[in-house]
C-alpha atoms as a PDB file:
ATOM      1  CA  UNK A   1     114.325  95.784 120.736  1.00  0.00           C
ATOM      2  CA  UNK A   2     116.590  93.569 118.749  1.00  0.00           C
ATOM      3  CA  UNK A   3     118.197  92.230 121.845  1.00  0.00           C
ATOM      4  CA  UNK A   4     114.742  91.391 122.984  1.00  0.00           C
ATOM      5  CA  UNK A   5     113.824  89.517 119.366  1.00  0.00           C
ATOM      6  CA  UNK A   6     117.134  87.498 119.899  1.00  0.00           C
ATOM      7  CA  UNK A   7     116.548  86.303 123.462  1.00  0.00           C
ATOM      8  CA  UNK A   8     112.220  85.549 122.690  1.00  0.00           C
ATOM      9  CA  UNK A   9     113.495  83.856 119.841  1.00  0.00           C
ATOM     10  CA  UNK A  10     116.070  81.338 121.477  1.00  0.00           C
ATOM     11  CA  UNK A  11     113.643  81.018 124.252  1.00  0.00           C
ATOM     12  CA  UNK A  12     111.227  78.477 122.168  1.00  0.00           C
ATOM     13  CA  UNK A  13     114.015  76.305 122.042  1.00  0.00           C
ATOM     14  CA  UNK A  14     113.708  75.668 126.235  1.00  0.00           C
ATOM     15  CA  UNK A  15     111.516  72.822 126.962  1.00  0.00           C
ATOM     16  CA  UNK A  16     110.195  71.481 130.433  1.00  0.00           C
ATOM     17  CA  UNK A  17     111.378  68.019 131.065  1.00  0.00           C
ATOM     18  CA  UNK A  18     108.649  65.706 133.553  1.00  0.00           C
ATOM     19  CA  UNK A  19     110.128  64.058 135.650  1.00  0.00           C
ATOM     20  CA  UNK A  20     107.160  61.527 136.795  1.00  0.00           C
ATOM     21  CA  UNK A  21     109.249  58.210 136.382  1.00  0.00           C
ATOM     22  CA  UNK A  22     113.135  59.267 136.996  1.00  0.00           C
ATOM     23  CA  UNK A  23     114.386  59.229 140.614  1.00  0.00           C
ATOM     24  CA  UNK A  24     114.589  62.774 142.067  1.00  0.00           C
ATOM     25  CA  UNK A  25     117.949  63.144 143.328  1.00  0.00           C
ATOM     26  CA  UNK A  26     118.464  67.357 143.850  1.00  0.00           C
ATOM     27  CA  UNK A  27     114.984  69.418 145.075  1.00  0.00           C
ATOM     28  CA  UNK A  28     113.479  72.235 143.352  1.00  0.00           C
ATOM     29  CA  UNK A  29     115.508  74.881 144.872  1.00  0.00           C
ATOM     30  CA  UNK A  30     118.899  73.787 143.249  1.00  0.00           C
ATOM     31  CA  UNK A  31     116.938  73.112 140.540  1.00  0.00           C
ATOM     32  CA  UNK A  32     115.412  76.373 139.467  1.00  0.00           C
ATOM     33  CA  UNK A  33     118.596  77.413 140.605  1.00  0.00           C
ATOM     34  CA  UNK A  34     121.012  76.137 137.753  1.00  0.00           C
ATOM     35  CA  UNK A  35     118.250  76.659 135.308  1.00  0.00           C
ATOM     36  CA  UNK A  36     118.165  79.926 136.033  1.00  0.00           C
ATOM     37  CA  UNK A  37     121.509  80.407 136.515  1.00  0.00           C
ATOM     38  CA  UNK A  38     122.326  78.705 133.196  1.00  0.00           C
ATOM     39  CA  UNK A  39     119.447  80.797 131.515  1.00  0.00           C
ATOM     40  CA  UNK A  40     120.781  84.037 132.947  1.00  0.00           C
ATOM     41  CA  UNK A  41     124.268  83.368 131.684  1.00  0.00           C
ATOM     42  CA  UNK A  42     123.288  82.566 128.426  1.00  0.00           C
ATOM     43  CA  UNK A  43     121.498  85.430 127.824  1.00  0.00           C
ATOM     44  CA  UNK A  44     124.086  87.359 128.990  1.00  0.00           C
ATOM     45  CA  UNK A  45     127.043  86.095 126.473  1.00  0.00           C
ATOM     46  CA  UNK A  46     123.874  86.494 123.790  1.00  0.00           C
ATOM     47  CA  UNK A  47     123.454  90.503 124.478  1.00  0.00           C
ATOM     48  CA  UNK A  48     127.066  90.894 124.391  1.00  0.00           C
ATOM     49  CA  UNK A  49     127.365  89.357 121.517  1.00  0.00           C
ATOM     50  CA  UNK A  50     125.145  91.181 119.867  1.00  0.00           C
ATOM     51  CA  UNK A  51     126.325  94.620 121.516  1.00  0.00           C
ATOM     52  CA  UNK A  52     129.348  93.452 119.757  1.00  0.00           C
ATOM     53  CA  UNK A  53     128.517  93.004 116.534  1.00  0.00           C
ATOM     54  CA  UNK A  54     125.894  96.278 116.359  1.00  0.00           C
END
């Protein structure tokens, strides 16, 4: 549960950016695809972490 509290907690920080007046240059496949990416590894390095210092 307290890796769970960490990870709910850092996700308020995320925001969605609209995009109605910048040129589009990658498509929504690539992306999701380094958001998620980027999300994934981030909460990766943040349950080691804190496996680490439990």
């Amino acid at each position: 549960m307290t890796v769970f509290g960490l990870v709910s907690a850092v996700a308020g920080f995320v925001k969605v950016r609209y995009l109605l007046d910048k040129a589009v240059i990658d498509n929504m496949i690539f992306r999701a695809h380094y958001r998620v990416t980027s999300a994934i590894l981030f909460a990766c390095c943040i349950i080691v972490t804190a496996n680490n210092l439990i």
